[in-house]
Protein backbone atom coordinates (compact mmCIF):
# COMPACT_ATOMS: atom_id res chain seq x y z
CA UNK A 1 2.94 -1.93 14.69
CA UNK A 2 3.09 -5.31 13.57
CA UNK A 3 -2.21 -4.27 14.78
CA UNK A 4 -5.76 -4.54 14.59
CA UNK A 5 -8.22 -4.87 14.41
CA UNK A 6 -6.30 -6.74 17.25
CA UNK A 7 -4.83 -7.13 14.80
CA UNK A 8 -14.50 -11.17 14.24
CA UNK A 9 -16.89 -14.91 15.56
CA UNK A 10 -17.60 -18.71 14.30
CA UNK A 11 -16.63 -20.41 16.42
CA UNK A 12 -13.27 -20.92 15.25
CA UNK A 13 -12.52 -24.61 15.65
CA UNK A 14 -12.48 -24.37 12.26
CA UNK A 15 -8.92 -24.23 10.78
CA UNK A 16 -10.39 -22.32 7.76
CA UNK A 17 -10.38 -19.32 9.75
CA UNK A 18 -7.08 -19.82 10.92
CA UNK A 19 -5.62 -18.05 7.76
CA UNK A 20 -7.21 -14.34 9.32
CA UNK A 21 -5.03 -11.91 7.64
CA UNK A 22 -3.85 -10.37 11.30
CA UNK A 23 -3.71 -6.53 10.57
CA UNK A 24 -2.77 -3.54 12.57
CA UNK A 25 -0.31 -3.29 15.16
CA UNK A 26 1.60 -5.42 13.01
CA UNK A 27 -0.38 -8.72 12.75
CA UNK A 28 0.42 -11.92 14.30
CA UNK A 29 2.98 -14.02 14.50
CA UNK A 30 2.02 -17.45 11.97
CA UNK A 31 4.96 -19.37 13.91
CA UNK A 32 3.16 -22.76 14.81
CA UNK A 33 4.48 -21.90 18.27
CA UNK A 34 1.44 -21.38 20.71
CA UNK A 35 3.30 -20.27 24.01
CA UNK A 36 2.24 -18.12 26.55
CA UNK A 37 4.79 -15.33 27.94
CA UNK A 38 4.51 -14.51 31.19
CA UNK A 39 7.86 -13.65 32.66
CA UNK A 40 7.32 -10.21 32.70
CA UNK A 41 4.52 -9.94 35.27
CA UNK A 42 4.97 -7.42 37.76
CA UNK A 43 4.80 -8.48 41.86
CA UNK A 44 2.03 -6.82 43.16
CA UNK A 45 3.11 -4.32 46.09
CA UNK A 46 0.71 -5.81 48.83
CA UNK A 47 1.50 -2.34 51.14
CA UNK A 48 -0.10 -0.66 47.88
CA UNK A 49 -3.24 1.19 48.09
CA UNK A 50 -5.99 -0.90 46.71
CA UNK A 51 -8.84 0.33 43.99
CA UNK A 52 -11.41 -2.21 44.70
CA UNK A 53 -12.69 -5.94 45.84
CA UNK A 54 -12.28 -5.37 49.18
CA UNK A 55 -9.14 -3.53 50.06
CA UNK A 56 -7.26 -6.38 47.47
CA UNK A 57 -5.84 -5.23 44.22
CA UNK A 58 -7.63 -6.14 41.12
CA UNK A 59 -5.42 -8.55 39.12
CA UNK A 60 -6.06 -8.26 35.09
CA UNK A 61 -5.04 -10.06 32.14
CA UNK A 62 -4.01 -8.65 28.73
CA UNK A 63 -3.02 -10.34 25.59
CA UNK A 64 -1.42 -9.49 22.62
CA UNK A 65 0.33 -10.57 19.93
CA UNK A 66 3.65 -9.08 18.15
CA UNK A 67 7.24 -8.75 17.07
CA UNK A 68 10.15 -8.72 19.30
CA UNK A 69 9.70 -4.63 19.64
CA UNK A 70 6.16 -4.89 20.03
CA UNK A 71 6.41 -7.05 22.82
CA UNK A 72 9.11 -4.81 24.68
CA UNK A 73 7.27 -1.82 23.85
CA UNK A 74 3.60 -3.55 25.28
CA UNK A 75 5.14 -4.62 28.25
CA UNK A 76 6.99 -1.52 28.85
CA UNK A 77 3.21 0.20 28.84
CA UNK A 78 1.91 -2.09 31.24
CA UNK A 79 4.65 -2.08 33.73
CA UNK A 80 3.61 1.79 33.44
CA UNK A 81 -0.07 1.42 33.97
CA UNK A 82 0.92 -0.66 36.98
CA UNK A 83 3.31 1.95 38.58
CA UNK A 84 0.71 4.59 38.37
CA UNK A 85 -2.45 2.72 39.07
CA UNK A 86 -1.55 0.63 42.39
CA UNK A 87 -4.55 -0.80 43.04
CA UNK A 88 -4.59 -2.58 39.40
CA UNK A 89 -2.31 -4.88 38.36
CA UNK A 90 -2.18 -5.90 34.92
CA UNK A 91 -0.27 -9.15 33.59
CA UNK A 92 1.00 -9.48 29.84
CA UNK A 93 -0.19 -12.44 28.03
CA UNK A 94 2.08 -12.42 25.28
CA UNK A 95 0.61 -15.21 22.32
CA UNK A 96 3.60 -14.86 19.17
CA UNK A 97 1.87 -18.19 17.71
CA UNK A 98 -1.39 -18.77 16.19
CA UNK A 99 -3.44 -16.24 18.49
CA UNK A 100 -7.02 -17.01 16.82
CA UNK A 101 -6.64 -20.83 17.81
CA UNK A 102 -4.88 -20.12 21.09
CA UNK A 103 -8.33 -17.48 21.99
CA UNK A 104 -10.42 -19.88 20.93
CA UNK A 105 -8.92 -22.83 23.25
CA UNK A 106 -8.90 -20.25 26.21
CA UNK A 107 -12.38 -19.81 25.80
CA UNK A 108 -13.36 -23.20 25.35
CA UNK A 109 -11.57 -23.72 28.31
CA UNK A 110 -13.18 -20.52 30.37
CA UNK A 111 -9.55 -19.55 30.58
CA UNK A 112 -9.53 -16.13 28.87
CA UNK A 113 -8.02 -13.32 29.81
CA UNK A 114 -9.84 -9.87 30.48
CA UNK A 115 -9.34 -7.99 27.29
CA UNK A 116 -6.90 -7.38 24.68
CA UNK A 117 -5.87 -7.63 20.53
CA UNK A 118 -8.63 -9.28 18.53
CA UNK A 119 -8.58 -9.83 15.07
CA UNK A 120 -11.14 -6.89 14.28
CA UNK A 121 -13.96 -9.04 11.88
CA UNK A 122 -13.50 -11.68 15.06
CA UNK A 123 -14.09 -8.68 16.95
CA UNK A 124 -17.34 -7.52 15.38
CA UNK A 125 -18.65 -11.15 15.35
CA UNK A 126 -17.91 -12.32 18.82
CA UNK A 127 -19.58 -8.53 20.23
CA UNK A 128 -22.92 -9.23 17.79
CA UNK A 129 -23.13 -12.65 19.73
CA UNK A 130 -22.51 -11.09 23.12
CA UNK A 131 -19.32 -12.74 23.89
CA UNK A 132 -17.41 -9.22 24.35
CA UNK A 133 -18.56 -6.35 27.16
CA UNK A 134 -20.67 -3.58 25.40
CA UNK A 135 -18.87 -0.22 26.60
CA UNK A 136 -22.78 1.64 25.92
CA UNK A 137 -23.73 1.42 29.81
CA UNK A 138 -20.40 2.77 30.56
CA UNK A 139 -19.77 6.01 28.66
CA UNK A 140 -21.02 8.21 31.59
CA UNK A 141 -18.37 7.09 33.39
CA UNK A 142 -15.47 7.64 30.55
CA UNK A 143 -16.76 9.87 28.05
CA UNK A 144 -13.58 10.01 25.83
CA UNK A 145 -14.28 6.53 24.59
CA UNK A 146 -17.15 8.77 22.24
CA UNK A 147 -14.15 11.15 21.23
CA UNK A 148 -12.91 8.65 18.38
CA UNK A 149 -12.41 8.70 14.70
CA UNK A 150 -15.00 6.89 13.21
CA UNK A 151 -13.09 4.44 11.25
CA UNK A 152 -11.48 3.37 14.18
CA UNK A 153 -15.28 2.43 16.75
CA UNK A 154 -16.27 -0.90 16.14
CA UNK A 155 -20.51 -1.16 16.89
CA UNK A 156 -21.42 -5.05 15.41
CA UNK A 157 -25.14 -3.81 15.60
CA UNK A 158 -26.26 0.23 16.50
CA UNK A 159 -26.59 -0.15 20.45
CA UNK A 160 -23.66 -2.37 21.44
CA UNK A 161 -20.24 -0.51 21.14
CA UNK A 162 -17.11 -3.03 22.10
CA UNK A 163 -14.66 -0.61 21.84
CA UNK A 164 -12.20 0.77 18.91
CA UNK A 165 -9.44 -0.48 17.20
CA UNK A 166 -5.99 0.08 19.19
CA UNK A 167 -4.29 2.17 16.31
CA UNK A 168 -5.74 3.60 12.83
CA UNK A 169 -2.42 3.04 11.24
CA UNK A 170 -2.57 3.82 7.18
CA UNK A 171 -1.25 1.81 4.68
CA UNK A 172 2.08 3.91 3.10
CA UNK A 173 4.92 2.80 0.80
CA UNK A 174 8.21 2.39 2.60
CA UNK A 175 12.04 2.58 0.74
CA UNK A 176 15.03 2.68 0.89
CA UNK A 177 16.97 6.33 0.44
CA UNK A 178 20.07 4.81 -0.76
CA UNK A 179 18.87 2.47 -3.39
CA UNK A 180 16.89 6.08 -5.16
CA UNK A 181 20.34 7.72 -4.79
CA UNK A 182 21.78 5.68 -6.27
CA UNK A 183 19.61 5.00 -9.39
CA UNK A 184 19.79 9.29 -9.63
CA UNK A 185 15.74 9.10 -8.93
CA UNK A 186 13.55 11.63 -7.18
CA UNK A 187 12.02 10.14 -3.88
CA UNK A 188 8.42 9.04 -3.84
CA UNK A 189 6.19 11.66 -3.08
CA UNK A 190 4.63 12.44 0.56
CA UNK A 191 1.88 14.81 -0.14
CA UNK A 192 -1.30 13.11 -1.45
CA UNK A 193 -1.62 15.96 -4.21
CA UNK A 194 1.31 14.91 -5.92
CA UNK A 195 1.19 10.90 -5.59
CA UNK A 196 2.73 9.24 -8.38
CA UNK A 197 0.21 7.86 -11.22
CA UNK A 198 0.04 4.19 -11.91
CA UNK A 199 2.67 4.50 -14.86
CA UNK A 200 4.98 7.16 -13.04
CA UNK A 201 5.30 4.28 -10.29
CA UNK A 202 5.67 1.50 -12.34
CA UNK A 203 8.19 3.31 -14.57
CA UNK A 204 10.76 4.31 -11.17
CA UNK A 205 10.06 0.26 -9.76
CA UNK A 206 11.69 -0.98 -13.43
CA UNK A 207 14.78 1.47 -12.88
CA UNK A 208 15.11 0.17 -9.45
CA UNK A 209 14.40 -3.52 -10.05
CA UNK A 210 18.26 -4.87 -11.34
CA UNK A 211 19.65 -8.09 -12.99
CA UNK A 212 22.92 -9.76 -11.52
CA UNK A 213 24.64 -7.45 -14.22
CA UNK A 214 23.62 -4.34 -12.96
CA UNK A 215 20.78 -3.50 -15.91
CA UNK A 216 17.32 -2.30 -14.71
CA UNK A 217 13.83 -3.31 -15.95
CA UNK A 218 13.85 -0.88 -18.77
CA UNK A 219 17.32 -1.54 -20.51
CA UNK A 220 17.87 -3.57 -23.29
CA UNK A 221 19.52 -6.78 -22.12
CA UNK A 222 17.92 -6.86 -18.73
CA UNK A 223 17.55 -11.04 -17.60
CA UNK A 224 14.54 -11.46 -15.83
CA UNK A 225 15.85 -14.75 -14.78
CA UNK A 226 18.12 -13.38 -12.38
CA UNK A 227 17.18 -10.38 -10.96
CA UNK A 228 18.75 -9.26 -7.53
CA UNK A 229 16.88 -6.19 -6.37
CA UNK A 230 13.04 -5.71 -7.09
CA UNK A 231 11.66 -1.84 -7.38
CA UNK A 232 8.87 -2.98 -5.13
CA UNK A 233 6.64 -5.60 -3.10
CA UNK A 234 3.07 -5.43 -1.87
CA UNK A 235 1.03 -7.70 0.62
CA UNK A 236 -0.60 -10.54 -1.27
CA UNK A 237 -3.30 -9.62 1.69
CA UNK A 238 -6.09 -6.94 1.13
CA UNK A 239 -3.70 -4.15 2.53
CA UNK A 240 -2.17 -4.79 -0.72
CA UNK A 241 -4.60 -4.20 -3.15
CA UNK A 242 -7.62 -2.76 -1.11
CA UNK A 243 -6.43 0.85 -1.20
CA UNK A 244 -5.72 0.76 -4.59
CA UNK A 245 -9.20 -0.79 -5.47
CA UNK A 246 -10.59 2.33 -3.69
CA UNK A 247 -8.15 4.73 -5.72
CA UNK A 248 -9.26 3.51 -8.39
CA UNK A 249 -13.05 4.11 -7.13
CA UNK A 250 -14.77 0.73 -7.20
CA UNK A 251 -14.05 -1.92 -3.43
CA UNK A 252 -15.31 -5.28 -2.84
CA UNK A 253 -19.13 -4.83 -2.58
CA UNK A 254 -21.29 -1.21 -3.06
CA UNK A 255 -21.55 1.31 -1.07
CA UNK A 256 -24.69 -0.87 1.49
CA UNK A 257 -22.31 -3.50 1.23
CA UNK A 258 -25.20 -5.83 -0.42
CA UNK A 259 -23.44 -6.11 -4.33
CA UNK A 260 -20.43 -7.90 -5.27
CA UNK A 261 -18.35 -5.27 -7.10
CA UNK A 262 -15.15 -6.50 -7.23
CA UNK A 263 -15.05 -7.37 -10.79
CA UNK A 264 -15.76 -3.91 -11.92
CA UNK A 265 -13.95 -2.87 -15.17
CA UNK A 266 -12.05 -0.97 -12.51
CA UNK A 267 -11.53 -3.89 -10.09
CA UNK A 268 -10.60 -5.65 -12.64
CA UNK A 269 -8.04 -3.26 -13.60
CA UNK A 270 -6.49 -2.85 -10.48
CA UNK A 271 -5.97 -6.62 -9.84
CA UNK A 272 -4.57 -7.00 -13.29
CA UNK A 273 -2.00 -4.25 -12.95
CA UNK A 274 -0.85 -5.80 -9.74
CA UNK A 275 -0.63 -8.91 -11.24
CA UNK A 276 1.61 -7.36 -14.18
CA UNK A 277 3.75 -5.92 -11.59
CA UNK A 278 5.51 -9.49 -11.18
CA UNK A 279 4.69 -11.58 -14.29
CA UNK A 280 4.68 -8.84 -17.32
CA UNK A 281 7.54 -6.45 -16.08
CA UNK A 282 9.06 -8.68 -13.67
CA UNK A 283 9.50 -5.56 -11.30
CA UNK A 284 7.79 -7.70 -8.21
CA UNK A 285 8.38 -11.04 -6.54
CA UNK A 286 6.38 -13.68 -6.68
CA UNK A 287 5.00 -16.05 -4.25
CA UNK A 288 7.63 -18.38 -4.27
CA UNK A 289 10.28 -16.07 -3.94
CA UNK A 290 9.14 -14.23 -0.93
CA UNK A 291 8.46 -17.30 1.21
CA UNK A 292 10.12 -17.24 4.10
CA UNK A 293 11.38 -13.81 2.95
CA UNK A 294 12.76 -11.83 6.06
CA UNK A 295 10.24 -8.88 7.19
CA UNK A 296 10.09 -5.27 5.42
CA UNK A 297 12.87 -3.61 7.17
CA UNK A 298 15.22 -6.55 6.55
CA UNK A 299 14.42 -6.05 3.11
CA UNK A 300 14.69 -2.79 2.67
CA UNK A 301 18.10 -2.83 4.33
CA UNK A 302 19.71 -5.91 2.26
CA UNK A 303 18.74 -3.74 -0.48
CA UNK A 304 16.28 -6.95 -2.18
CA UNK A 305 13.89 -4.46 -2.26
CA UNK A 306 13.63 -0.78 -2.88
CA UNK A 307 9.96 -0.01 -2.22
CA UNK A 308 7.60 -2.23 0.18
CA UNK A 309 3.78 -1.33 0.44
CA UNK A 310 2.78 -1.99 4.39
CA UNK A 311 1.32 -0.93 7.20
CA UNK A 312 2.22 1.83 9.41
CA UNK A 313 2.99 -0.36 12.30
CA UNK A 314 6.60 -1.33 10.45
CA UNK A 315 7.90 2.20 11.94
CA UNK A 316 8.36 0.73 15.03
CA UNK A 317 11.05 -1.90 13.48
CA UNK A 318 12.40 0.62 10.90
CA UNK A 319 12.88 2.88 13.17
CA UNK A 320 15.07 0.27 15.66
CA UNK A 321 17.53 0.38 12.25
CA UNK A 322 20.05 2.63 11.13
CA UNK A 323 18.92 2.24 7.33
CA UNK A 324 18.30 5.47 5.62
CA UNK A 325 14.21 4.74 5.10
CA UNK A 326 11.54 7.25 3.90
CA UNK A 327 7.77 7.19 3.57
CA UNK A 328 5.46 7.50 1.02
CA UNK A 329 2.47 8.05 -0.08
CA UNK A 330 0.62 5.24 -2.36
CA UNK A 331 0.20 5.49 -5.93
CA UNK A 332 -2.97 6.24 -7.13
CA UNK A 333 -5.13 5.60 -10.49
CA UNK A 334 -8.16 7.88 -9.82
CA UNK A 335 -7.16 9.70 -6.80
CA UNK A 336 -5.03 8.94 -3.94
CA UNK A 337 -6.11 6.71 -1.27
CA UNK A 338 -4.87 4.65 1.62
CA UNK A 339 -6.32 1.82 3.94
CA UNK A 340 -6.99 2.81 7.51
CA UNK A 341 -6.56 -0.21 9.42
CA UNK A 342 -6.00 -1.77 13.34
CA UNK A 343 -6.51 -4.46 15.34
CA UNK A 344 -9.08 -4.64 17.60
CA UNK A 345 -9.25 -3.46 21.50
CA UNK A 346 -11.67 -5.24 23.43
CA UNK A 347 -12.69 -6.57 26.94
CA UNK A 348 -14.28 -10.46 27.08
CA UNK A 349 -17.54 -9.94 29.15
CA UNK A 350 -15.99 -12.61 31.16
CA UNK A 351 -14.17 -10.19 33.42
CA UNK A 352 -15.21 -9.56 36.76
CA UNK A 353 -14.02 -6.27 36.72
CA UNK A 354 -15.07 -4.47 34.03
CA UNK A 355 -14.81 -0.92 34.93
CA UNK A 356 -10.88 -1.39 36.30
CA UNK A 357 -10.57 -3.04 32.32
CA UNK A 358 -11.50 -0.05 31.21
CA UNK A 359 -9.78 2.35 33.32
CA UNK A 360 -6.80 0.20 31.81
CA UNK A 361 -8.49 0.56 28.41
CA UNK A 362 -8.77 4.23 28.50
CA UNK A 363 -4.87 4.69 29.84
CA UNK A 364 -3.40 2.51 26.74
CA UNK A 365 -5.17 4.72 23.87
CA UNK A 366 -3.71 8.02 24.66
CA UNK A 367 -0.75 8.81 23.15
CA UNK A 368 0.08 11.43 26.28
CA UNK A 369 0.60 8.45 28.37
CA UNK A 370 1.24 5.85 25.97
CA UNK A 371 4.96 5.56 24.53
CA UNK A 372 3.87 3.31 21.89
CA UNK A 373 2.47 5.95 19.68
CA UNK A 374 5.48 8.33 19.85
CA UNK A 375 7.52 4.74 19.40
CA UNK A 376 5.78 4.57 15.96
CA UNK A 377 3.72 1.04 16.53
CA UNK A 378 0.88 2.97 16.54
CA UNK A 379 -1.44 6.20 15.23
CA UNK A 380 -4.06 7.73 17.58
CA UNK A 381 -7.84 7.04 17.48
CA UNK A 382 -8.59 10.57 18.43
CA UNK A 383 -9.10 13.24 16.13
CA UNK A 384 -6.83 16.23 17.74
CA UNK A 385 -3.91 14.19 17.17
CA UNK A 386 -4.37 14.68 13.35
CA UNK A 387 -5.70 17.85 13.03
CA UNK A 388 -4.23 20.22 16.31
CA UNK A 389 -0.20 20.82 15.77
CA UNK A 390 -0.02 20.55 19.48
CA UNK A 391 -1.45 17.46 19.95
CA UNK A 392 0.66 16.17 16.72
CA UNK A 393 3.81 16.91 17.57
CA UNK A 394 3.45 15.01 21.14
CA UNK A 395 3.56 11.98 19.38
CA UNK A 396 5.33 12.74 15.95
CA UNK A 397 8.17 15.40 16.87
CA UNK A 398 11.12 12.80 17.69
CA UNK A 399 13.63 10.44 16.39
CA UNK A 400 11.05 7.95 15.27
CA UNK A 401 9.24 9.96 12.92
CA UNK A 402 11.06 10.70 10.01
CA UNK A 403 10.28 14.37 9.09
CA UNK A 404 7.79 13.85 5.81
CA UNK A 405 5.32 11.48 8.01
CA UNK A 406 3.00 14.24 9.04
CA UNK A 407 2.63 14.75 5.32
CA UNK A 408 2.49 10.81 4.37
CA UNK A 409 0.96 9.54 7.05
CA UNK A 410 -1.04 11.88 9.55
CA UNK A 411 -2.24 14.31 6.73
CA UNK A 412 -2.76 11.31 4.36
CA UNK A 413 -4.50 9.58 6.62
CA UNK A 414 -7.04 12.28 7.91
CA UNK A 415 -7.88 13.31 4.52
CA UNK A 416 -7.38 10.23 1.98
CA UNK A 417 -8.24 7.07 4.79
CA UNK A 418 -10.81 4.80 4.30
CA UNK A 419 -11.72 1.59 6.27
CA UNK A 420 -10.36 -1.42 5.39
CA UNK A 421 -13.02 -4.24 4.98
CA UNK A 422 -12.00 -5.64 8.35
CA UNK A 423 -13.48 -2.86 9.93
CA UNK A 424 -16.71 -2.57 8.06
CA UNK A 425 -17.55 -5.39 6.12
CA UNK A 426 -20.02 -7.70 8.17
CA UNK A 427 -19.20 -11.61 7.04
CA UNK A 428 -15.52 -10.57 6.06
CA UNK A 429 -14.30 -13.28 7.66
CA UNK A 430 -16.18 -15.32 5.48
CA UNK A 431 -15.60 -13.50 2.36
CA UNK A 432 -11.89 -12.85 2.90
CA UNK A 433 -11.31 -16.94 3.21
CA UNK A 434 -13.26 -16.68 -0.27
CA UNK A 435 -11.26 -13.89 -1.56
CA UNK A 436 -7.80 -14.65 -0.27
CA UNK A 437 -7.12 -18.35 -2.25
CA UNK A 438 -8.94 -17.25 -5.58
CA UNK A 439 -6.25 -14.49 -5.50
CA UNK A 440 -3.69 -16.92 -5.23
CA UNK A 441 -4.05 -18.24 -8.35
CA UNK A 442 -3.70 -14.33 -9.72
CA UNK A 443 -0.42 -13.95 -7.54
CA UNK A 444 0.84 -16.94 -9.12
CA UNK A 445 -0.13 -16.11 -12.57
CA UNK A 446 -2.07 -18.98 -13.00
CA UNK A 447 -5.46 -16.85 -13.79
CA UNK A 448 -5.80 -13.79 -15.04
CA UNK A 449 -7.78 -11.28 -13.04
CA UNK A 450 -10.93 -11.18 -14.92
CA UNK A 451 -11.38 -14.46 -14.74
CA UNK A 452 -10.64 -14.85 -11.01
CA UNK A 453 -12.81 -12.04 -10.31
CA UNK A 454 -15.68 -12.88 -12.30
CA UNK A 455 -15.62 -16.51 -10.53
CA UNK A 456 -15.81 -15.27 -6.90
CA UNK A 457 -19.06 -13.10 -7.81
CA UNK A 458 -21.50 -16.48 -6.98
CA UNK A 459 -19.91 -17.51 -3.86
CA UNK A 460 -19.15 -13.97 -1.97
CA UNK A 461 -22.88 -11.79 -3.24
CA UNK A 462 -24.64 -14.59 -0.89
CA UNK A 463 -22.70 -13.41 1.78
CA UNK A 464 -22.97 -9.70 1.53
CA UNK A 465 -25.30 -8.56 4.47
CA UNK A 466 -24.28 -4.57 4.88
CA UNK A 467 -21.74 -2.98 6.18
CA UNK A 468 -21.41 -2.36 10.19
CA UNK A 469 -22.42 1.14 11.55
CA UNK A 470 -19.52 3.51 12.04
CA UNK A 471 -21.55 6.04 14.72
């Protein structure tokens, strides 16, 4: 589900903020392409019956951002919404390029649409400054939008609620079957209570990260020069390191959100074994080699790598493939955690027709009308679908759910989630523009972590404000 929080605001002329780490749903497309798609607007049926406006039917916008599948499977929904709600027609805006800038133009421009994917800190900025409708005056009229996990309800200040994320996908490690046949290794666990420690993982990514001769990380011989499969990659973003930060029981700032703790002995730790993965036992790639690297599923199926930390929203891709993939649960150093994550689901308070935007609103969160959960680009907001079998298997029980993800992912998720910053962090747009290039300089081995750490303490503890409520 390539998002998200979807998947904060300045007022983003500002091309700092253009480098928004786009999360849930499966992120956006950096392409410098900023097209609109709208070939796949539906004809309204003029003989229709009509919901409102005077006997015309109410014509919406959505946009969204996405991969090829995402697109198909968005659209697919809509076209849906449209055949069973005739007097509401709703038109795809589909934005592959730099969405932030192209948002930001539209409303500039007093173009914008009437709801759909926001970055989620963009999300929680823009609805503390008014910019997005505030669902509070409307939950009389649809109730369910209170029935939601609280990770996933997004309230910039404690009486204005803009909505939820789309999805509370969990971050998960993702590999390829084959490659641990081969190498005669167990698979990687899917029940949190047995997640691999730090050294049982890194030990099983040096047997499966090989040289052009065939020798793995650990044999004698082994040329780090000219290695062609790596045991494993993570996200040089904070869905690669944030769960592991909070395994390891420390996270950017304290619990109020008011003290830089990110270069805990513990944070530090965490960085630094990341940072070993790739330049100490050469079991990772670096920067360099992974730009313009294909996406996960590519890579797990050319076999470059065998394990890829990401984002649940890659089932919907894998599970186009015929590779033989698996999922996983993460590592852990103190106990076993995972990311909950998605992009954001809002409505601009520049509609003119707000209740029909959330009639539409309500109809693409549940997974009993919705495709796109039991598609895999998305997990549920709502808490039967994790915890009543029922209401599990409607969206788990088929072809796109291999048969460990209710352990690895719906179970993991319920029990081990917690919020990524973009969800409760308030200035983490600011801090992750902080956070994002000192890392690079970690990624690249440049710096070690203490030292990177250490020097972000004076520029992010004047931004720490709190943390957003989570009613």
């Amino acid at each position: 589900m390539k998002k998200t929080m979807a998947k904060g605001m300045l007022t983003i002329a500002m091309s700092s903020l253009l480098s928004i780490s786009l999360w849930g749903c499966g992120g956006t497309n950096t392409q410098s392409t900023t097209a609109v798609d709208k070939s796949s607007a539906k004809p309204v049926d003029s003989a229709a019956p009509t919901a409102a406006n005077d006997g015309k039917v109410v014509e919406l916008k959505f946009s969204f951002w996405g991969s090829t599948f995402e697109k198909q499977a968005v659209e697919d929904m809509i076209a849906s919404f449209n055949k069973s709600h005739p007097g509401i027609h709703v038109t795809p805006m589909y934005i592959p390029g730099d969405y932030n800038s192209k948002i930001n133009t539209l409303m500039a421009a007093g173009g914008l649409p009437d709801m759909g994917y926001l970055d989620t800190p963009l999300a929680l900025k823009w609805g503390k400054e008014g910019k997005l409708l505030n669902f509070t005056p409307y939950l009389k009229d649809f109730p369910a939008f209170n029935d939601r996990i609280p990770q996933s309800k997004l309230y910039p200040s404690p009486d204005v609620y803009v909505g939820t994320t789309i999805a509370s996908d969990s971050i998960n490690l993702f590999y390829n079957k084959d490659l641990f046949k081969e190498a005669g290794l167990d698979l990687p666990p899917s029940k949190a209570e047995n997640a691999w420690t730090w050294d049982e993982f890194l030990l099983v990514a040096q047997k499966l990260t090989k040289d052009k001769n065939g020798k793995n990380a650990t044999e004698a011989g082994f040329d780090p020069g000219n290695i062609v499969q790596y045991g494993f990659d993570f996200p040089n973003a904070a869905e690669g390191w944030f769960p592991l930060l909070r395994s390891n029981g420390t996270d950017i700032a304290s619990e109020d959100g008011k003290t830089y703790t990110m270069n805990s002995p513990e944070g530090v730790q965490t960085i630094q074994a990341l940072e070993d993965l790739i330049y100490k036992y050469h079991v990772s790639p670096t920067p360099t080699q992974k730009k313009n690297a294909p996406g996960l599923n590519v890579q797990l199926q050319t076999k470059k790598i065998a394990m890829i930390q990401g984002g649940m929203w890659s089932l919907l891709d894998l599970a186009s493939t015929k590779l033989n993939y698996g999922i996983g649960v993460l590592p852990k150093f103190k106990e076993p955690k995972t990311g909950v994550v998605g992009a954001a689901a809002i409505i601009f308070n520049t509609t003119k027709h707000p209740k029909e935007a959330l009639e539409f609103y309500s109809y693409y969160n549940d997974p009993a009308q919705v495709k796109l959960y039991s598609d895999g680009l998305w997990m549920p907001i709502q808490t039967k679908y994790f915890t009543d079998k029922d209401s599990i298997d409607l969206w788990t029980k088929n072809d796109s759910h291999p048969p460990e993800f209710n352990d690895a992912a719906v179970d993991y998720q319920f029990k081990h989630g917690d919020p990524m910053p973009t969800n409760s962090l308030i200035n983490y747009l600011e801090i992750q523009n902080l956070i994002n290039p000192a890392l690079d300089d970690v990624w690249s081995g440049k710096k070690p972590a203490k030292e990177v750490l250490d020097g972000l303490a004076p520029k992010i503890q004047p931004l720490l404000q709190g943390r957003y409520s989570q009613n």
